[in-house]
N, C-alpha and C. Protein backbone atom coordinates (compact mmCIF):
# COMPACT_ATOMS: atom_id res chain seq x y z
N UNK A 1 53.66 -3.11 -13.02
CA UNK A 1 53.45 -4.31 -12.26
C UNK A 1 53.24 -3.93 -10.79
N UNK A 2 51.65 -4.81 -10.02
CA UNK A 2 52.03 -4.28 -8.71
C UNK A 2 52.83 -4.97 -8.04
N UNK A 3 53.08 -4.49 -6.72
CA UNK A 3 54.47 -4.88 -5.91
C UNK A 3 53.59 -6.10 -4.59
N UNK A 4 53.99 -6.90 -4.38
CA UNK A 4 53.17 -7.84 -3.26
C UNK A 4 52.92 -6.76 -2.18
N UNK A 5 51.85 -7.00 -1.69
CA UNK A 5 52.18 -6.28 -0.50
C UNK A 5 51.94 -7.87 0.92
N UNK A 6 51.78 -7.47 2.27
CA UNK A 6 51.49 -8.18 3.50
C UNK A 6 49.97 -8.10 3.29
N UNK A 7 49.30 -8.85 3.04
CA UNK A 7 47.92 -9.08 3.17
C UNK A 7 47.73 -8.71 5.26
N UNK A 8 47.03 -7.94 5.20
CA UNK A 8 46.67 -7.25 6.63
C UNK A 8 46.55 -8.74 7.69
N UNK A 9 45.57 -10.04 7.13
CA UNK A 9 45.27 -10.99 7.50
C UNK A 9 46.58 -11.85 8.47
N UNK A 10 47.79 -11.99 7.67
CA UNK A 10 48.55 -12.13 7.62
C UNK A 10 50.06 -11.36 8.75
N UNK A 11 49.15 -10.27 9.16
CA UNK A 11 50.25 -9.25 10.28
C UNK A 11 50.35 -9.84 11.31
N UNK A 12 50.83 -10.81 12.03
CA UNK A 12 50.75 -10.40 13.48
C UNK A 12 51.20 -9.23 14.46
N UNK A 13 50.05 -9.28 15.50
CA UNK A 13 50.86 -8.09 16.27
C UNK A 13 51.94 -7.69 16.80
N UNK A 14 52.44 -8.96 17.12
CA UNK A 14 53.88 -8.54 16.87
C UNK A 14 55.10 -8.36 15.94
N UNK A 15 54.52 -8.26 14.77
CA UNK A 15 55.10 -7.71 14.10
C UNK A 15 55.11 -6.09 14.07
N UNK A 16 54.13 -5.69 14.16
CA UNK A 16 53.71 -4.18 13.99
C UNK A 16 54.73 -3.30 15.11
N UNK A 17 55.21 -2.14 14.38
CA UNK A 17 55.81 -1.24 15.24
C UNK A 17 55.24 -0.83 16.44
N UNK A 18 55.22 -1.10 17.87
CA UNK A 18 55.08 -0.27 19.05
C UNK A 18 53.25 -0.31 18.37
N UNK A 19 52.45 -0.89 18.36
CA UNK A 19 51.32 -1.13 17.77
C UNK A 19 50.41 -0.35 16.68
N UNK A 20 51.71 0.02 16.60
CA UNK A 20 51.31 1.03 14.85
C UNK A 20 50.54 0.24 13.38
N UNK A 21 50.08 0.38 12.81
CA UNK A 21 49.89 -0.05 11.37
C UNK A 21 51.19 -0.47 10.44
N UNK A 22 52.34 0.00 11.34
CA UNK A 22 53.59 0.30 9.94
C UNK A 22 54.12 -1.01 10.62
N UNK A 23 54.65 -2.27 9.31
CA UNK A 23 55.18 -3.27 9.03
C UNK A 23 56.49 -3.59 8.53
N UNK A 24 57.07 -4.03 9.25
CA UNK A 24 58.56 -4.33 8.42
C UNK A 24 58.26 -5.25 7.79
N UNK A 25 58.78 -6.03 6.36
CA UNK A 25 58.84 -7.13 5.69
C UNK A 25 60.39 -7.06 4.83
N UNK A 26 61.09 -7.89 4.86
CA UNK A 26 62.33 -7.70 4.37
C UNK A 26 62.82 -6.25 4.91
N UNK A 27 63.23 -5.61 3.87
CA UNK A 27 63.72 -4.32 3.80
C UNK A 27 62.95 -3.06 3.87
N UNK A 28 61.80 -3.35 3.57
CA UNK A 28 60.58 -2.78 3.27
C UNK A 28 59.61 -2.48 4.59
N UNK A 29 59.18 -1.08 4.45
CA UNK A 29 57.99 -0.66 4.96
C UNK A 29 56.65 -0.96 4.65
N UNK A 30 55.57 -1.44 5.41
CA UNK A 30 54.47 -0.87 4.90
C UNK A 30 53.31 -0.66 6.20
N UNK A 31 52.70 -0.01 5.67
CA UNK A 31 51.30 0.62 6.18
C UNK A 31 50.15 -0.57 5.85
N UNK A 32 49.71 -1.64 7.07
CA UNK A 32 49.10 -2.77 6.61
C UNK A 32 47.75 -2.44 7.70
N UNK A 33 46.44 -2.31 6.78
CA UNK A 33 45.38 -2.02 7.53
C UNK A 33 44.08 -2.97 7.03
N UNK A 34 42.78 -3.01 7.53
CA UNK A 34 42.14 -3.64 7.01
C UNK A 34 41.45 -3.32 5.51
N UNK A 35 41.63 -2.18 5.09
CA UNK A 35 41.58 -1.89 3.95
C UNK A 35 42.72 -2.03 2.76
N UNK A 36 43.46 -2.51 3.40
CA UNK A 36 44.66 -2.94 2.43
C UNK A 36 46.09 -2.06 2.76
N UNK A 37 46.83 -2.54 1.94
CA UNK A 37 48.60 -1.89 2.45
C UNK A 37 49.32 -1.39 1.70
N UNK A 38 50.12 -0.51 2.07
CA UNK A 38 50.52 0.34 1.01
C UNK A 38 52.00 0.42 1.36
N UNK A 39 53.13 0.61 0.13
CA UNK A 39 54.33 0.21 0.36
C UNK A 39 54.67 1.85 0.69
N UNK A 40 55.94 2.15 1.70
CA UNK A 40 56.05 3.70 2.34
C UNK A 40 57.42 3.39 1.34
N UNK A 41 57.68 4.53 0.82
CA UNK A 41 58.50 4.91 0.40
C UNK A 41 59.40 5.78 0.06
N UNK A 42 58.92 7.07 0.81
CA UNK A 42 59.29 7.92 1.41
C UNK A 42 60.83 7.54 1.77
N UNK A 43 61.93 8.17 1.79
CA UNK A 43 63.16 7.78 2.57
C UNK A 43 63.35 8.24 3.59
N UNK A 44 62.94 9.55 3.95
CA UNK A 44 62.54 10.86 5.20
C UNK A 44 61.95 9.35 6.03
N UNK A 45 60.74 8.91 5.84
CA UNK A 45 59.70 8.00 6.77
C UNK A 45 59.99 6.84 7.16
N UNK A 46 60.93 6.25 5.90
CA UNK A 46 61.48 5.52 6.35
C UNK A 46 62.97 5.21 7.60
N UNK A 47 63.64 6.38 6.71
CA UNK A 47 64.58 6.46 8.16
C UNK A 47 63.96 6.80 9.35
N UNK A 48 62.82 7.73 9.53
CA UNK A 48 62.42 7.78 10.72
C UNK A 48 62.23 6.41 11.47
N UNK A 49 61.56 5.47 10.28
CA UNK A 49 60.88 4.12 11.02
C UNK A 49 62.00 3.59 11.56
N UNK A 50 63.22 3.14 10.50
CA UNK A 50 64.25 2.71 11.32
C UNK A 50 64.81 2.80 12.20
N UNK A 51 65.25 4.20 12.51
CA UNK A 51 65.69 4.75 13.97
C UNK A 51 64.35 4.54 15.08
N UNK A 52 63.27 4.90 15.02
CA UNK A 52 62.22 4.46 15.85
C UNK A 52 62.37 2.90 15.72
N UNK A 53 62.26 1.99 15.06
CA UNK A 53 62.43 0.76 15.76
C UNK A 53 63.77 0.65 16.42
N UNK A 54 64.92 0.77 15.81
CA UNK A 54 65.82 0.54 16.58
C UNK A 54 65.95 0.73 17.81
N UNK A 55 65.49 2.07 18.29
CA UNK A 55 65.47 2.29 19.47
C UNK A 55 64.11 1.57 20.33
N UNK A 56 63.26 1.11 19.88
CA UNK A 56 62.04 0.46 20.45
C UNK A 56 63.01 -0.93 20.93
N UNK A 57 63.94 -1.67 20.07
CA UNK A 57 64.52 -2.93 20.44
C UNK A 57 65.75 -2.81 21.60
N UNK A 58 66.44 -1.52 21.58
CA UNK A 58 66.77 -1.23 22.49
C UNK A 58 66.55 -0.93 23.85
N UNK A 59 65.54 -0.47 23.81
CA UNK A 59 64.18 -0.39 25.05
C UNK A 59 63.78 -1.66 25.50
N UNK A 60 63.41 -2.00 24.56
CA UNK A 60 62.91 -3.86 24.89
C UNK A 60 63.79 -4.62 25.85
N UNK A 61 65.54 -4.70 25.26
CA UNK A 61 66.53 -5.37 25.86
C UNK A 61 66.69 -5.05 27.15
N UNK A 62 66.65 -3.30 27.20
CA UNK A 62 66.84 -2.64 28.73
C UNK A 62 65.80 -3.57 29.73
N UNK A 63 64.77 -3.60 29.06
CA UNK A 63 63.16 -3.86 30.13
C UNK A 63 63.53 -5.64 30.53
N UNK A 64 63.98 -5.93 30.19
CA UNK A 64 64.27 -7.61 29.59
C UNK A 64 65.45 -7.61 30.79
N UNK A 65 66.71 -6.56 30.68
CA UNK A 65 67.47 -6.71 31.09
C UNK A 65 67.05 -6.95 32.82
N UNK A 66 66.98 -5.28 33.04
CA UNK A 66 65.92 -5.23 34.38
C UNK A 66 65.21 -6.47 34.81
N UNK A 67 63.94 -6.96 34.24
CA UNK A 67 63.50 -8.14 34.38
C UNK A 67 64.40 -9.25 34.91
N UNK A 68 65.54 -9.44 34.72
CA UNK A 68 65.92 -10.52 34.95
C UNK A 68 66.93 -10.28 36.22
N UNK A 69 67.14 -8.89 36.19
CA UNK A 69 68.11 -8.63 37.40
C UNK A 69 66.85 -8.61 38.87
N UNK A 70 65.79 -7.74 38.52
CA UNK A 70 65.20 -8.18 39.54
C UNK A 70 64.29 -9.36 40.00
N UNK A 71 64.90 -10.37 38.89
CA UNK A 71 64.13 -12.07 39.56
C UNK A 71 65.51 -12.50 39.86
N UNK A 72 66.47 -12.03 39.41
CA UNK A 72 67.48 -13.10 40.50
C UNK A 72 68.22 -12.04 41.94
N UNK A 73 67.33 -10.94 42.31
CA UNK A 73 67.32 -10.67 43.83
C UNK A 73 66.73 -11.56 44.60
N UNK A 74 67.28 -11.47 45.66
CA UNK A 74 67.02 -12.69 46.99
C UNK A 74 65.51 -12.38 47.70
């Protein structure tokens, strides 16, 4: 049986890792392109992805943080 994948149509860009092809959906990885998507399954690739996003959202908060300290300087 195949497995659903994210119809590419369907990605927004912000969904996409740091503007990569690679997609989170639930729990799941995938590689969503205009030729279609493919589920990663790799566990090596996947932990990589995880720790790379994690730390991308961490980055985010820092930049966010900053942002807001320097709009409420005088």
């Amino acid at each position: 049986m195949s497995r659903p994948s994210p119809p590419f149509v369907s990605v927004r860009a912000s969904e996409r890792l740091a503007g990569t092809p690679v997609v989170r959906r639930g729990a799941k990885w995938w590689l969503a392109t205009t030729a279609g998507s493919l589920l990663v399954s790799d566990p090596d690739f996947t932990g990589e992805l995880d720790r790379f996003a994690a730390d991308m959202a961490v980055a985010e908060r820092a930049v966010a943080e900053l942002s807001l300290q320097l709009k409420a300087r005088p």
